[in-house]
PDB file of N, CA and C in Angstrom:
ATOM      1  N   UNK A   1      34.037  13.915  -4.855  1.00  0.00           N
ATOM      2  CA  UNK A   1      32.666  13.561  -5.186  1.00  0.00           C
ATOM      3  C   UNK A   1      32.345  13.960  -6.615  1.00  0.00           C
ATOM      4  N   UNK A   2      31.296  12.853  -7.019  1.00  0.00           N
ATOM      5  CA  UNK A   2      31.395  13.604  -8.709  1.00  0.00           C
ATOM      6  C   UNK A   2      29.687  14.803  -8.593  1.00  0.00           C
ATOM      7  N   UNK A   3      30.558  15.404  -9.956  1.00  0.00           N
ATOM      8  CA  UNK A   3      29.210  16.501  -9.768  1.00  0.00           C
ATOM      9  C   UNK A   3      27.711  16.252  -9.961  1.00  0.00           C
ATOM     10  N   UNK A   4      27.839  15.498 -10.334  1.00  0.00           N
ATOM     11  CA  UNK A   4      26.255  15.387 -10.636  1.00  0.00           C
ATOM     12  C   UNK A   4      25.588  14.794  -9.439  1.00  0.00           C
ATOM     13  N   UNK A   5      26.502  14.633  -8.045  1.00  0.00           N
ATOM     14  CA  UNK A   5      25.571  14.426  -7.067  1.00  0.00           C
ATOM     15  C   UNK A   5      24.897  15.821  -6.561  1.00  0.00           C
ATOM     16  N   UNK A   6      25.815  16.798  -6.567  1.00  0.00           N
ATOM     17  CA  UNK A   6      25.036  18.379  -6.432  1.00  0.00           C
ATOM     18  C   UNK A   6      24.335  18.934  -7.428  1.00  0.00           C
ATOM     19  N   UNK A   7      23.224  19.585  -6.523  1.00  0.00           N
ATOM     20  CA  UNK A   7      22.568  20.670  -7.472  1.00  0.00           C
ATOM     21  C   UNK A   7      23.136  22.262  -7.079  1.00  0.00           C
ATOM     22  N   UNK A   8      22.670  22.684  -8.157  1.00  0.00           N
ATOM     23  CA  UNK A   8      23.798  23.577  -8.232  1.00  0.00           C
ATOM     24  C   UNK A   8      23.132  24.836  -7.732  1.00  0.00           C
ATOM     25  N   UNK A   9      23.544  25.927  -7.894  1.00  0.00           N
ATOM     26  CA  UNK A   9      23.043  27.444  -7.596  1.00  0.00           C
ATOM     27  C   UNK A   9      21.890  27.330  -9.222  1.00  0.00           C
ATOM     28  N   UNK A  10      22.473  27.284 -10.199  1.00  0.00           N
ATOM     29  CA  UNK A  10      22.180  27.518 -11.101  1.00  0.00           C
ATOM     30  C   UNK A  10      20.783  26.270 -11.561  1.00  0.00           C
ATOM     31  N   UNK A  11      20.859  24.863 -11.019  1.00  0.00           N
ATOM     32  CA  UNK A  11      20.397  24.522 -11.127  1.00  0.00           C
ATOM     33  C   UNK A  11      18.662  24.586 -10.148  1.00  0.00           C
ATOM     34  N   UNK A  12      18.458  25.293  -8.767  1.00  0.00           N
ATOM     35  CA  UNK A  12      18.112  26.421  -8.035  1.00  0.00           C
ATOM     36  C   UNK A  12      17.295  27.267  -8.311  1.00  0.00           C
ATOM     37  N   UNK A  13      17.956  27.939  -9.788  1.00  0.00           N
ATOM     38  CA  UNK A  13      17.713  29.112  -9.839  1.00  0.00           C
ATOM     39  C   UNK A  13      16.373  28.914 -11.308  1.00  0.00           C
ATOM     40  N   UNK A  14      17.247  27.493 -12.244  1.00  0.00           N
ATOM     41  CA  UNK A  14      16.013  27.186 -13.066  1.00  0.00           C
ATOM     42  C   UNK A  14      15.081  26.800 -12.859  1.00  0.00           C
ATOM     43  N   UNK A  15      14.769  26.194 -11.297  1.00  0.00           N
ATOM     44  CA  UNK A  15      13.641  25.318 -10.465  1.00  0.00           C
ATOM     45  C   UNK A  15      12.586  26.638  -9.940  1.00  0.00           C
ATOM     46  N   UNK A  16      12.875  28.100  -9.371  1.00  0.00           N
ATOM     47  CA  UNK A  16      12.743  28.719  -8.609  1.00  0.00           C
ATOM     48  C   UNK A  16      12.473  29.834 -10.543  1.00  0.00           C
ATOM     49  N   UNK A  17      12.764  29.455 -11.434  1.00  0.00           N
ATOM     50  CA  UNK A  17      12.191  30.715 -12.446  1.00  0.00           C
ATOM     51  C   UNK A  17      10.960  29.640 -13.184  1.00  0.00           C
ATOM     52  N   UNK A  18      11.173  28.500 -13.097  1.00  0.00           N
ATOM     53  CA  UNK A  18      10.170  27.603 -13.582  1.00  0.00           C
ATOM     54  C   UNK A  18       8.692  27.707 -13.024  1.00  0.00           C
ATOM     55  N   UNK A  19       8.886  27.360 -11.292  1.00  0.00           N
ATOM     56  CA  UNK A  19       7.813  27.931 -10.638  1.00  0.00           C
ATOM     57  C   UNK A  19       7.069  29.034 -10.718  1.00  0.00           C
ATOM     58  N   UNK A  20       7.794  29.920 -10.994  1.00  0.00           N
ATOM     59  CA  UNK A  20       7.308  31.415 -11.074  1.00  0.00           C
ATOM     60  C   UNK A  20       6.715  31.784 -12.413  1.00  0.00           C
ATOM     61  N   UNK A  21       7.467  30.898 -13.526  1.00  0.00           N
ATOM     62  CA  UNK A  21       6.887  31.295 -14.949  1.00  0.00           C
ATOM     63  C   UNK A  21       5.453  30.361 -15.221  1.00  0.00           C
ATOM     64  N   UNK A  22       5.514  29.442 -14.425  1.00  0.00           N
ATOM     65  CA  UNK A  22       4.377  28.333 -14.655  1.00  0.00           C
ATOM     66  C   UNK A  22       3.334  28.658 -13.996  1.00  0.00           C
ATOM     67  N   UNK A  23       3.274  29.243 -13.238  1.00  0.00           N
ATOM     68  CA  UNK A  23       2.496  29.986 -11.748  1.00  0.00           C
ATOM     69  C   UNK A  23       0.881  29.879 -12.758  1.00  0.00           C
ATOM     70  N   UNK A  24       0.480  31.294 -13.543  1.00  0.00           N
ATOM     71  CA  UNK A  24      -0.417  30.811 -14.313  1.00  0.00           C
ATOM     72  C   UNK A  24      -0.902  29.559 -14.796  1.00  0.00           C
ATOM     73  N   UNK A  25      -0.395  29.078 -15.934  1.00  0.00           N
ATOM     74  CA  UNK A  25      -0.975  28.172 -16.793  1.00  0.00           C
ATOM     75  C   UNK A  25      -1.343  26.878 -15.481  1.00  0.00           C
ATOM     76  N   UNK A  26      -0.498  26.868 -14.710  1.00  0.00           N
ATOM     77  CA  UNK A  26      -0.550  26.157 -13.314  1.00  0.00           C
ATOM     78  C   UNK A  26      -2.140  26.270 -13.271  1.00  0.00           C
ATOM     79  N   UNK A  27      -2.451  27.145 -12.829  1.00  0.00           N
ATOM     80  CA  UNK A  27      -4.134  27.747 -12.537  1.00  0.00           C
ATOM     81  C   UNK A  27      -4.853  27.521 -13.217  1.00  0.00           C
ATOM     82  N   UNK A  28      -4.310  27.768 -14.586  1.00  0.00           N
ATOM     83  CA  UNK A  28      -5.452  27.509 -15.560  1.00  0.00           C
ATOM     84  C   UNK A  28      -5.831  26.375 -15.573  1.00  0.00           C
ATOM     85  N   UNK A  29      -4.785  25.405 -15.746  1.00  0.00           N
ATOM     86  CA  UNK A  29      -4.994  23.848 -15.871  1.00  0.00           C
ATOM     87  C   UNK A  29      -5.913  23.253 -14.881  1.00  0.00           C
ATOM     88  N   UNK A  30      -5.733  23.772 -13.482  1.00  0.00           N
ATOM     89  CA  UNK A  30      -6.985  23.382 -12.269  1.00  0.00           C
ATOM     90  C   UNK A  30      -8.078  23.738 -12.955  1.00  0.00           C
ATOM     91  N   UNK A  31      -8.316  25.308 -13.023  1.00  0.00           N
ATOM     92  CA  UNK A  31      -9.620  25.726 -13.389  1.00  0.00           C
ATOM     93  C   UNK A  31     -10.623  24.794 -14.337  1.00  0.00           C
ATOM     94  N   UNK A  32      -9.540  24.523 -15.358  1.00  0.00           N
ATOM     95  CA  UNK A  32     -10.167  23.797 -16.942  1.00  0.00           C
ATOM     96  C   UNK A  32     -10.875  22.309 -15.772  1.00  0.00           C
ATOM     97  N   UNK A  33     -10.143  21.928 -15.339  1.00  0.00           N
ATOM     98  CA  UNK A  33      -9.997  20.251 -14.522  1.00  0.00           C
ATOM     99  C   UNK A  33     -11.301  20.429 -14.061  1.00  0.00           C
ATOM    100  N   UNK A  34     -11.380  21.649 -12.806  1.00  0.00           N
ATOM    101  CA  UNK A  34     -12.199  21.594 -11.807  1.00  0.00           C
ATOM    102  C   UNK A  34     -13.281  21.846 -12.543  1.00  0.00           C
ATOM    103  N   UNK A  35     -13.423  22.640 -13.133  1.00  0.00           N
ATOM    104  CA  UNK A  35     -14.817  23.148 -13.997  1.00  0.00           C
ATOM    105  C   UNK A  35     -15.521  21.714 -14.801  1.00  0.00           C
ATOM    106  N   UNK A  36     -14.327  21.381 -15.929  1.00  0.00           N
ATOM    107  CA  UNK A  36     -14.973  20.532 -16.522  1.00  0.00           C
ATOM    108  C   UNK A  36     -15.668  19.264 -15.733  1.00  0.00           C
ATOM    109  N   UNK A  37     -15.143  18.959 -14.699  1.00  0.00           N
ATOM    110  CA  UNK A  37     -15.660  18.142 -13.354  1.00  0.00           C
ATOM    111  C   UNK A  37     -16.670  18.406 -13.144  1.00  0.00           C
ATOM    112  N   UNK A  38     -16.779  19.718 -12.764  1.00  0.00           N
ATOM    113  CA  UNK A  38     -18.593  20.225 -12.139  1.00  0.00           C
ATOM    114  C   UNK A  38     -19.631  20.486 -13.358  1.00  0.00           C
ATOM    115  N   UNK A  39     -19.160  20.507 -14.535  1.00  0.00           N
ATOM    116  CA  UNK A  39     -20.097  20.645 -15.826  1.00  0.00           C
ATOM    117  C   UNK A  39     -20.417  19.411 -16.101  1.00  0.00           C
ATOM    118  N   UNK A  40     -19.508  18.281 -15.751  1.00  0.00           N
ATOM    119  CA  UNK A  40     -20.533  17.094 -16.076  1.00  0.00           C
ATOM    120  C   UNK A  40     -21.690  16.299 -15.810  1.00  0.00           C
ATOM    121  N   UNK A  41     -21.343  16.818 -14.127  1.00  0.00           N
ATOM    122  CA  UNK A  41     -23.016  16.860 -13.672  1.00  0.00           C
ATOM    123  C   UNK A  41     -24.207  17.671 -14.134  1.00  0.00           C
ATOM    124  N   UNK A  42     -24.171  18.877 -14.643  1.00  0.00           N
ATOM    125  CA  UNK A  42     -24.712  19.700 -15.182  1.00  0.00           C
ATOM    126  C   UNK A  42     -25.306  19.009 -16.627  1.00  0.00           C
ATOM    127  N   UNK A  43     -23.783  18.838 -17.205  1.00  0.00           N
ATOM    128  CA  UNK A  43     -24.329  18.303 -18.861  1.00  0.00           C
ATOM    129  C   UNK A  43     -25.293  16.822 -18.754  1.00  0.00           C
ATOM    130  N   UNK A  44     -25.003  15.880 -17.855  1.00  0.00           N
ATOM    131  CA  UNK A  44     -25.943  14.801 -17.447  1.00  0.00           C
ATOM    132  C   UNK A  44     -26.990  15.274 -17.354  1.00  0.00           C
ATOM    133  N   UNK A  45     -27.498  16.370 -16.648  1.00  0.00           N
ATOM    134  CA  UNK A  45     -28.816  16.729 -15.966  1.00  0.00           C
ATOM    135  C   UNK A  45     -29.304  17.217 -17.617  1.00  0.00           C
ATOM    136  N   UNK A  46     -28.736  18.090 -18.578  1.00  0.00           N
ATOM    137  CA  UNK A  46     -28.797  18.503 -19.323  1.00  0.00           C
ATOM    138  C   UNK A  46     -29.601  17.756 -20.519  1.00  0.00           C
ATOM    139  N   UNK A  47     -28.330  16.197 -20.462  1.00  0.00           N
ATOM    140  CA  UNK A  47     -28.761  15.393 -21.439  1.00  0.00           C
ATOM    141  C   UNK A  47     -30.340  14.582 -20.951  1.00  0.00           C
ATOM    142  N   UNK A  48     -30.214  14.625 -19.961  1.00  0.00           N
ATOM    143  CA  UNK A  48     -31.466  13.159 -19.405  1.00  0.00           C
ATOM    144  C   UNK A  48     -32.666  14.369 -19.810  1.00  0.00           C
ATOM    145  N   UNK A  49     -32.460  15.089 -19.686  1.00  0.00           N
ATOM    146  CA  UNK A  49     -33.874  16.221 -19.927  1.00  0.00           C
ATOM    147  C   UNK A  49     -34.280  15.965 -21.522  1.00  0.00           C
ATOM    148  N   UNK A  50     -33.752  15.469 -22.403  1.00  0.00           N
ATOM    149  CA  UNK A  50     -33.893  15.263 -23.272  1.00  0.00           C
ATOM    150  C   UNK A  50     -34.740  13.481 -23.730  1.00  0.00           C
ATOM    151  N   UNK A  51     -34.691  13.307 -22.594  1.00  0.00           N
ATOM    152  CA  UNK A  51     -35.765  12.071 -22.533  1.00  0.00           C
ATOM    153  C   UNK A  51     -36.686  12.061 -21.205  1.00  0.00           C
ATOM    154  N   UNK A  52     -36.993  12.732 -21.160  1.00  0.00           N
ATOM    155  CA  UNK A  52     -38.307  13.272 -20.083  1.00  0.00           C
ATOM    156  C   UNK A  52     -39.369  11.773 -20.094  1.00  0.00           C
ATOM    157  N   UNK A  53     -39.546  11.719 -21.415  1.00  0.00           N
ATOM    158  CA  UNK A  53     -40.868  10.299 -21.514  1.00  0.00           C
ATOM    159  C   UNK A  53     -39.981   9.159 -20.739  1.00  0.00           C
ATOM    160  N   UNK A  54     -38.943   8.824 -20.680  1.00  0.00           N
ATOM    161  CA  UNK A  54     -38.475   7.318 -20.165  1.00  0.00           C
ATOM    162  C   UNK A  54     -38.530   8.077 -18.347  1.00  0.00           C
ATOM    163  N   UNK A  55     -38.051   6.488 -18.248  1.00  0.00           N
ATOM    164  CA  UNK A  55     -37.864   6.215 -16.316  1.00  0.00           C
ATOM    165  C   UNK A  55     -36.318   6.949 -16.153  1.00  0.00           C
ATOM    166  N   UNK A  56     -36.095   7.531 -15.180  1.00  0.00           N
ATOM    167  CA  UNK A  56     -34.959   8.276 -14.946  1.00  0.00           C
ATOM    168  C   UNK A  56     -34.300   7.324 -14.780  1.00  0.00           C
ATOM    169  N   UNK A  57     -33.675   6.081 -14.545  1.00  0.00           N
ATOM    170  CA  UNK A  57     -32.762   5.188 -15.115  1.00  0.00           C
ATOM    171  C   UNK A  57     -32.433   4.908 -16.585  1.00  0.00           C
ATOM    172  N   UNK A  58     -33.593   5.000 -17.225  1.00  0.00           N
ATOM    173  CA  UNK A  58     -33.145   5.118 -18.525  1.00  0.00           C
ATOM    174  C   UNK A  58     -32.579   6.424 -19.064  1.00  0.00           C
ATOM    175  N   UNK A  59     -33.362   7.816 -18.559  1.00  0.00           N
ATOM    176  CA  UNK A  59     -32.923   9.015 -18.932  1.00  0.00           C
ATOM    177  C   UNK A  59     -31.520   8.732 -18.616  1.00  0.00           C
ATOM    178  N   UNK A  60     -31.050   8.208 -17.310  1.00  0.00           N
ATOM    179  CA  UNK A  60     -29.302   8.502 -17.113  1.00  0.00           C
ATOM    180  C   UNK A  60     -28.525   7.465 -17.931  1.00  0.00           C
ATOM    181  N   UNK A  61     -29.013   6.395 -18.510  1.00  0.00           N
ATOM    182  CA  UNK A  61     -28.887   5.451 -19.160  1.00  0.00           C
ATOM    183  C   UNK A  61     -28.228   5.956 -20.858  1.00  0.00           C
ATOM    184  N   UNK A  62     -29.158   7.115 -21.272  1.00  0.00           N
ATOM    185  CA  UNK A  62     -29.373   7.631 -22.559  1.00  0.00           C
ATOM    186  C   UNK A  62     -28.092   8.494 -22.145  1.00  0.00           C
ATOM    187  N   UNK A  63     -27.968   9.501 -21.283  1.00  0.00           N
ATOM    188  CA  UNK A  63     -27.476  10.577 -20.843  1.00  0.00           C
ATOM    189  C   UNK A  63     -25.803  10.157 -20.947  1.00  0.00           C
ATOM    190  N   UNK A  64     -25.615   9.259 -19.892  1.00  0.00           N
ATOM    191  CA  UNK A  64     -24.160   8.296 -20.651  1.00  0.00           C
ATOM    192  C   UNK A  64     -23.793   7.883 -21.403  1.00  0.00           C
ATOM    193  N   UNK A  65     -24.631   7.541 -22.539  1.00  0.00           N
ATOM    194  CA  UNK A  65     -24.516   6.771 -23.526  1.00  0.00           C
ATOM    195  C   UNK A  65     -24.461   7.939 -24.663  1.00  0.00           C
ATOM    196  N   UNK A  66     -24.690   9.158 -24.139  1.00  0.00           N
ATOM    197  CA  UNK A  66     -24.693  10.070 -25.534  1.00  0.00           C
ATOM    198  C   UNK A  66     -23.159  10.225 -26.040  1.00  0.00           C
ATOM    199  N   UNK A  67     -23.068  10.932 -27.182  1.00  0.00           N
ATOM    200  CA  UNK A  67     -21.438  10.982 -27.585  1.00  0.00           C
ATOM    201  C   UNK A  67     -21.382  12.829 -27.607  1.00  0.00           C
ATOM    202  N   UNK A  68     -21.956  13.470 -26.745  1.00  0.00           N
ATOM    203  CA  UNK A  68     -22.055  14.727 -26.402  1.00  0.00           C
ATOM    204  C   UNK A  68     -21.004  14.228 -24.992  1.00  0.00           C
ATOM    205  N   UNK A  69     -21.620  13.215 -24.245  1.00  0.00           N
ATOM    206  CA  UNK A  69     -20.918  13.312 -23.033  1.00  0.00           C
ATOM    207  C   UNK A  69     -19.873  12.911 -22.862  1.00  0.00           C
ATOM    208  N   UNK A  70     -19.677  11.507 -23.976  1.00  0.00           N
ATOM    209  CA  UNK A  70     -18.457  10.837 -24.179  1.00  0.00           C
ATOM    210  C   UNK A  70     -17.472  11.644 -24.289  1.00  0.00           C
ATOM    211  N   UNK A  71     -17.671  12.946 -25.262  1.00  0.00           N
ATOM    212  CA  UNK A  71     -17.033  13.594 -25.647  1.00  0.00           C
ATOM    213  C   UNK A  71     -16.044  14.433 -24.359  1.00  0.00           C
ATOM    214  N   UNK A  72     -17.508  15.164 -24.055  1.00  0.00           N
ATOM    215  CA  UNK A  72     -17.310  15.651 -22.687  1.00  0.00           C
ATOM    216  C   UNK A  72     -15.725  15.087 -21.871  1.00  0.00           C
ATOM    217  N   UNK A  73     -16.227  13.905 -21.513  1.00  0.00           N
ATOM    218  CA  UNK A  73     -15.171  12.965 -21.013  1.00  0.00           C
ATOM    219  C   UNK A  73     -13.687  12.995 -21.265  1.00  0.00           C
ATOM    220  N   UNK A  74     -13.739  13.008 -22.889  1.00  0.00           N
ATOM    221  CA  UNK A  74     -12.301  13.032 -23.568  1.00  0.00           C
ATOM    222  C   UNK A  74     -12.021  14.156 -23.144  1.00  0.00           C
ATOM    223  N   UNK A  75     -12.839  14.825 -22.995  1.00  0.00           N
ATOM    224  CA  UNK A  75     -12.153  16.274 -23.133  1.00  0.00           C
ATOM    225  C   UNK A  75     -11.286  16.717 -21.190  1.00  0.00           C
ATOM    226  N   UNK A  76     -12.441  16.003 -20.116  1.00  0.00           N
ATOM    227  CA  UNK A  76     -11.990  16.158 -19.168  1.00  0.00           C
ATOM    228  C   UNK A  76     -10.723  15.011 -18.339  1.00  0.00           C
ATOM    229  N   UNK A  77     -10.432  14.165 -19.825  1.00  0.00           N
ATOM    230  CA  UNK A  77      -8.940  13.571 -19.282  1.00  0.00           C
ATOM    231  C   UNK A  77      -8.193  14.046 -19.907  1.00  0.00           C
ATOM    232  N   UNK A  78      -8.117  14.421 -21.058  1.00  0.00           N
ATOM    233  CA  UNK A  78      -6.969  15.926 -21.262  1.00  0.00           C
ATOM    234  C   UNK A  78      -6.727  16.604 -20.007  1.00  0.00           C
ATOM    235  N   UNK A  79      -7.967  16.894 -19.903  1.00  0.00           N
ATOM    236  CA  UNK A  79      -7.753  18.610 -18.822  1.00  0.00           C
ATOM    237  C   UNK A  79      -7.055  17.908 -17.335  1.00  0.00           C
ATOM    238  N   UNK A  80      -7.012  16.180 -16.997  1.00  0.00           N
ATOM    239  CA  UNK A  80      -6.432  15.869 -16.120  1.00  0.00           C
ATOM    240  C   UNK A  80      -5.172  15.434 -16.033  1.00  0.00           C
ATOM    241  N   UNK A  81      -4.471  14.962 -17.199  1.00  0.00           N
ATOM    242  CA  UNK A  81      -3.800  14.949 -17.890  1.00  0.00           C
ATOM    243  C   UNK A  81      -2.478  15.924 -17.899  1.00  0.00           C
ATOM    244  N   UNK A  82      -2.908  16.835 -18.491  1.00  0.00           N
ATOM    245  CA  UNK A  82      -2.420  18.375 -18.458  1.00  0.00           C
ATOM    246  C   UNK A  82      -2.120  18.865 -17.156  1.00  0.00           C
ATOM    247  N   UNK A  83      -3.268  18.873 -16.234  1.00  0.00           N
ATOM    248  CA  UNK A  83      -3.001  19.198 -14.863  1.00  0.00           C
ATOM    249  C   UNK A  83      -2.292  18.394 -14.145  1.00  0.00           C
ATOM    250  N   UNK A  84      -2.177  17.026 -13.983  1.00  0.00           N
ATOM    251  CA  UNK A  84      -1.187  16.431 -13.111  1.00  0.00           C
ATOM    252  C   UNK A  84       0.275  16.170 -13.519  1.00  0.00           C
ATOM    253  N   UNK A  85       0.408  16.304 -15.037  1.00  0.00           N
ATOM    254  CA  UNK A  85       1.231  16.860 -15.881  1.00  0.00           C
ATOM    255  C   UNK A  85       2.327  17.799 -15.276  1.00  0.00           C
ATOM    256  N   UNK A  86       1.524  18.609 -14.852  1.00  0.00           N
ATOM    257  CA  UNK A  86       2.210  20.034 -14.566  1.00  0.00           C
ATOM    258  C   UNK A  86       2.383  20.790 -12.994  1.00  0.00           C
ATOM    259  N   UNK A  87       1.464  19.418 -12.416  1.00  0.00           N
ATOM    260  CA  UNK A  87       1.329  19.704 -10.759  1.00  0.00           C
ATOM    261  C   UNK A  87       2.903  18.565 -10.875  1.00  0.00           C
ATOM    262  N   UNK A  88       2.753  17.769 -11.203  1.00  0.00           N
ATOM    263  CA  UNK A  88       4.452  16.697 -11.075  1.00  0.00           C
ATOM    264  C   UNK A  88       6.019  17.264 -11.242  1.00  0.00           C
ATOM    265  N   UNK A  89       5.407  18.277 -12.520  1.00  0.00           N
ATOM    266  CA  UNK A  89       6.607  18.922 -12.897  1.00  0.00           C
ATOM    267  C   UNK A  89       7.009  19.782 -11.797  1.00  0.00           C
ATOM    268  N   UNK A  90       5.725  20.859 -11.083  1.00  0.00           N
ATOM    269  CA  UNK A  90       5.733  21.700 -10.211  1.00  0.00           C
ATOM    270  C   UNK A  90       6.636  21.161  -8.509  1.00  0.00           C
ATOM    271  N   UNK A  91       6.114  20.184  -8.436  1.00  0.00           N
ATOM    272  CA  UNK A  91       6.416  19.282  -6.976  1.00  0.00           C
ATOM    273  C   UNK A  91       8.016  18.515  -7.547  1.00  0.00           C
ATOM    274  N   UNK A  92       8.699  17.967  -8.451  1.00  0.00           N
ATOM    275  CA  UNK A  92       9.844  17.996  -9.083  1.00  0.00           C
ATOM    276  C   UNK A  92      10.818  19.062  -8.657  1.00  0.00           C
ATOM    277  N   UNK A  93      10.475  20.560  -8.852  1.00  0.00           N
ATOM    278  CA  UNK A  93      11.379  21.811  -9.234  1.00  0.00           C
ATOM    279  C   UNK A  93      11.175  22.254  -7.534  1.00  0.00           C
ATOM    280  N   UNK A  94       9.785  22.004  -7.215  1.00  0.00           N
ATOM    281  CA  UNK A  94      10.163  22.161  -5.411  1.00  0.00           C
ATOM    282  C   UNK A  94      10.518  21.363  -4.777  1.00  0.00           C
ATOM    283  N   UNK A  95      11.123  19.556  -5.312  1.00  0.00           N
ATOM    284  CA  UNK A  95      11.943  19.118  -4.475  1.00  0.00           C
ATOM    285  C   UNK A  95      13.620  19.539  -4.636  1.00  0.00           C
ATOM    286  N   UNK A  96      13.349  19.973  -6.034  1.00  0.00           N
ATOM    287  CA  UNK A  96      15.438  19.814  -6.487  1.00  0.00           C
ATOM    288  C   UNK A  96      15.548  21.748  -5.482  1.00  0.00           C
ATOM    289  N   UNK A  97      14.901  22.308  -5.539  1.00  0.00           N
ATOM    290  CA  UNK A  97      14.856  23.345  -4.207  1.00  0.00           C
ATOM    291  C   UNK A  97      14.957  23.045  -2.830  1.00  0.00           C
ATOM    292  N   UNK A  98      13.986  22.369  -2.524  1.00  0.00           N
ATOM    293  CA  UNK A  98      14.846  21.210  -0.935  1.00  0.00           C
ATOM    294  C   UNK A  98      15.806  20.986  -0.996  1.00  0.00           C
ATOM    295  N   UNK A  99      16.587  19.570  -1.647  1.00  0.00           N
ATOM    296  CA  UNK A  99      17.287  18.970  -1.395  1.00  0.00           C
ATOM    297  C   UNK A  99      18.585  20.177  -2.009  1.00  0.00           C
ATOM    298  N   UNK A 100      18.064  20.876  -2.681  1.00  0.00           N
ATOM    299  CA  UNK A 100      19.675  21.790  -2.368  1.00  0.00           C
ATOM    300  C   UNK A 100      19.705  22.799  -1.355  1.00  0.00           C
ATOM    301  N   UNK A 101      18.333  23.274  -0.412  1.00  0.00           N
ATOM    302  CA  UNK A 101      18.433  23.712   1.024  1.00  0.00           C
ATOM    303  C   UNK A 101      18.882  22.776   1.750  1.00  0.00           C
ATOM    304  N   UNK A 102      19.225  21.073   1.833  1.00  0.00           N
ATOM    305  CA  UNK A 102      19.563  20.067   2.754  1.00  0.00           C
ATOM    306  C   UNK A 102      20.524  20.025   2.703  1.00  0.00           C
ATOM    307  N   UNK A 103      21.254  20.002   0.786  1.00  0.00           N
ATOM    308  CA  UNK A 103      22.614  19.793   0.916  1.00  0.00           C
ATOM    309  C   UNK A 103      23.492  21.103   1.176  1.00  0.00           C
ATOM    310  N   UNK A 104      22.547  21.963   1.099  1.00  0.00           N
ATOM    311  CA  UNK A 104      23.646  23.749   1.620  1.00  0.00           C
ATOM    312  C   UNK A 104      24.018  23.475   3.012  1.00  0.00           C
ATOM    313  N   UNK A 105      22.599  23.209   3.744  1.00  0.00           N
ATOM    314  CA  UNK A 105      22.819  23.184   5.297  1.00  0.00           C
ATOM    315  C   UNK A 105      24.177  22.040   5.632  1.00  0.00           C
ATOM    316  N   UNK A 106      24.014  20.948   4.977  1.00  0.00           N
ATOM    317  CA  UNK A 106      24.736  19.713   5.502  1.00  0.00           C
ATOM    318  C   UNK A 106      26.118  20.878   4.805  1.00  0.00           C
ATOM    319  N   UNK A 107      26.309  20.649   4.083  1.00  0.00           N
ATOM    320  CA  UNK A 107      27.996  21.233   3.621  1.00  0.00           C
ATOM    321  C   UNK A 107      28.325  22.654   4.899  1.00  0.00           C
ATOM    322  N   UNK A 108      27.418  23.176   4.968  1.00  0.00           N
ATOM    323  CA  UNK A 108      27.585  24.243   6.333  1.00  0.00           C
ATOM    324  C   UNK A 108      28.379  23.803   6.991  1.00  0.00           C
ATOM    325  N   UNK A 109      27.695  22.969   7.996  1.00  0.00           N
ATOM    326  CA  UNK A 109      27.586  22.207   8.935  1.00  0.00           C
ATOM    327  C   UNK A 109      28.725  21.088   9.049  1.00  0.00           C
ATOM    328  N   UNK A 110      29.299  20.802   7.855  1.00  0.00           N
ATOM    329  CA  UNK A 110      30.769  20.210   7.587  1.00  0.00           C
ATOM    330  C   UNK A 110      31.597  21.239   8.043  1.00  0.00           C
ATOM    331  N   UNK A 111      31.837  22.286   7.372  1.00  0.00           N
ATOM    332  CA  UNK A 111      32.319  23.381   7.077  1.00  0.00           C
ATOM    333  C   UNK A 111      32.918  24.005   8.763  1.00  0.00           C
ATOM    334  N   UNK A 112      31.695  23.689   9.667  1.00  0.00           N
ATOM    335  CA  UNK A 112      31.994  24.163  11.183  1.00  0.00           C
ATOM    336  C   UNK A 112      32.344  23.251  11.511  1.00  0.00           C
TER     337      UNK A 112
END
């Protein structure tokens, strides 16, 4: 069989120090995601207050249309970006960890 159908011990072991070193920034990246998510309702409420005289269709009208929020926006597809980024990489390094618990067991299991 050629090698590159196995993963290796070593290859294992970079999946299993990856997880562990990423563990943080992992978190952070939700936090930034989740937060900036729940601040945009906030910053909406924020912006429309700034047109009190119009009809609250227009306040939310203005409120979207600002480049405070636009901004906002850019900023929270980075932060999604980044996070699914790094949740892919994460779910990647815990499959090549499976499939070399499947192929240990199966070679066992030859083995008897």
């Amino acid at each position: 069989m050629n090698n590159k159908q196995f993963i290796t011990e070593e290859d294992v072991s970079k999946a299993v120090d990856f997880l562990r070193d990423t563990a943080e920034n992992s978190a952070k990246y939700k936090a930034e995601r989740v937060y900036l998510d729940e601040y945009r309702k906030s910053l909406k409420a924020l912006l429309m207050k700034q047109h009190l005289d119009l009809p609250v269709s227009a306040q939310e009208r203005e409120a979207y249309a600002s480049p405070v929020y636009i901004q906002h926006l850019d900023s929270l597809k980075t932060a999604i970006e980044r996070d699914e980024k790094q949740r892919f990489l994460r779910v990647s390094a815990e499959a090549k960890i499976e499939a070399w618990r499947t192929m240990s067991s199966n070679i066992r299991s030859i083995k008897l």
